[in-house]
Protein backbone atom coordinates (compact mmCIF):
# COMPACT_ATOMS: atom_id res chain seq x y z
CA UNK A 1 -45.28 -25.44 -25.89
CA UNK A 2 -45.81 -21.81 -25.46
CA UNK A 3 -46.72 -19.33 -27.98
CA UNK A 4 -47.51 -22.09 -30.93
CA UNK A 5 -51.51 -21.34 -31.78
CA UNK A 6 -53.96 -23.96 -29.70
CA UNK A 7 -54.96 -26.83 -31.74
CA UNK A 8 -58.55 -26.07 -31.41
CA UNK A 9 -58.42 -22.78 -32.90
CA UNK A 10 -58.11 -22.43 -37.16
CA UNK A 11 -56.46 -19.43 -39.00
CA UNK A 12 -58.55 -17.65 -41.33
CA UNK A 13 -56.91 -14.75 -43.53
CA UNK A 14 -60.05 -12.44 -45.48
CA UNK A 15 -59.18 -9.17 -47.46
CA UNK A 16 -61.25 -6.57 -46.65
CA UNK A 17 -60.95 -2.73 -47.55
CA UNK A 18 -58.66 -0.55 -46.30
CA UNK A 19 -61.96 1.51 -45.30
CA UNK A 20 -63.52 -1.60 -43.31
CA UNK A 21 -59.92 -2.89 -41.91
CA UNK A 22 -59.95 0.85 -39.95
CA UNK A 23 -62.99 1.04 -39.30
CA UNK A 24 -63.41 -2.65 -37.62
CA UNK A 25 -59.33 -1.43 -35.92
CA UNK A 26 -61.53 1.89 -34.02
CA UNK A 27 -64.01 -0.55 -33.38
CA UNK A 28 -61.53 -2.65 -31.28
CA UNK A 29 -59.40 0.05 -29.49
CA UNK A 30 -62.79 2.04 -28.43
CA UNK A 31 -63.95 -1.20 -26.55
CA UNK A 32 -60.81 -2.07 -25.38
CA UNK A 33 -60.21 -5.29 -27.19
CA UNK A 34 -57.77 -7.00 -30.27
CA UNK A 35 -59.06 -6.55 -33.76
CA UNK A 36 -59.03 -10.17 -33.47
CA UNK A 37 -61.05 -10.50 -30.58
CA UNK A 38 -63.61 -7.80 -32.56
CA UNK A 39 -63.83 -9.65 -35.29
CA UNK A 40 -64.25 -13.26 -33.40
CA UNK A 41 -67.28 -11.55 -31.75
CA UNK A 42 -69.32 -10.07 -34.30
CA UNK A 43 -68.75 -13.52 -36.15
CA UNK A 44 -70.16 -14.97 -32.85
CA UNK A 45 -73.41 -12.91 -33.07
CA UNK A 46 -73.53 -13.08 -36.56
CA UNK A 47 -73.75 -17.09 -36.27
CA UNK A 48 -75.75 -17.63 -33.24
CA UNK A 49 -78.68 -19.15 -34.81
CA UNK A 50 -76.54 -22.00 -36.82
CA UNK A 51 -77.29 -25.07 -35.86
CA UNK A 52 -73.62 -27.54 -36.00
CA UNK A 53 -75.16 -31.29 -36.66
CA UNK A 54 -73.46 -34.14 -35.44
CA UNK A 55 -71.37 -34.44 -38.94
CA UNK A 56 -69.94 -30.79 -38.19
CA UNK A 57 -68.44 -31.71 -34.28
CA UNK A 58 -67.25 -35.00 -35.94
CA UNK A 59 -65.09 -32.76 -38.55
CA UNK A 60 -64.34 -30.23 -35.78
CA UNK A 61 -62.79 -33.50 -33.47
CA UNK A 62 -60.95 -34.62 -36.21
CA UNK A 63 -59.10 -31.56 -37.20
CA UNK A 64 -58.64 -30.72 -33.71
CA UNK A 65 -57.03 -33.98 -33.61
CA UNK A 66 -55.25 -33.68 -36.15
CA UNK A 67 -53.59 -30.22 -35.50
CA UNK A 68 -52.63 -31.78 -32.36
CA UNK A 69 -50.68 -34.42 -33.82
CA UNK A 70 -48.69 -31.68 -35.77
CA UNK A 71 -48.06 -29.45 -32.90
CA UNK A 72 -46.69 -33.03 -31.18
CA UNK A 73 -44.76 -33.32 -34.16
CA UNK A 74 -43.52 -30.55 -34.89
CA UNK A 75 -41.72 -30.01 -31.45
């Protein structure tokens, strides 16, 4: 269904400073891209060197799963 959030993506809210929050917002419109889209890659840099085991993609499936089965119930 259009416009409902993919299942394989998770929400995450953080309160920052007003000071970072405009900051991070000039870092997004002088590149051209969301604050969102920012924010997903500096957390991509940032966590380029974890290693996900086996244990992690099993949780990652299952939630993934699992949001699908909302979205399918949901509509």
């Amino acid at each position: 269904m259009a416009g409902q959030p993919s299942p394989e993506k998770q929400m995450l809210s953080v309160r920052i400073s007003r000071e970072l929050y405009h900051k991070a917002k000039k870092l997004a419109v002088r590149h051209g891209f969301t604050l969102s889209d920012t924010l997903v890659m500096i957390l991509e840099h940032a966590t380029r060197n974890i290693i996900l085991n086996e244990q992690d993609y099993e949780r990652i499936a299952q939630e993934t799963a699992e949001a699908r089965k909302r979205r399918r119930s949901a509509s």
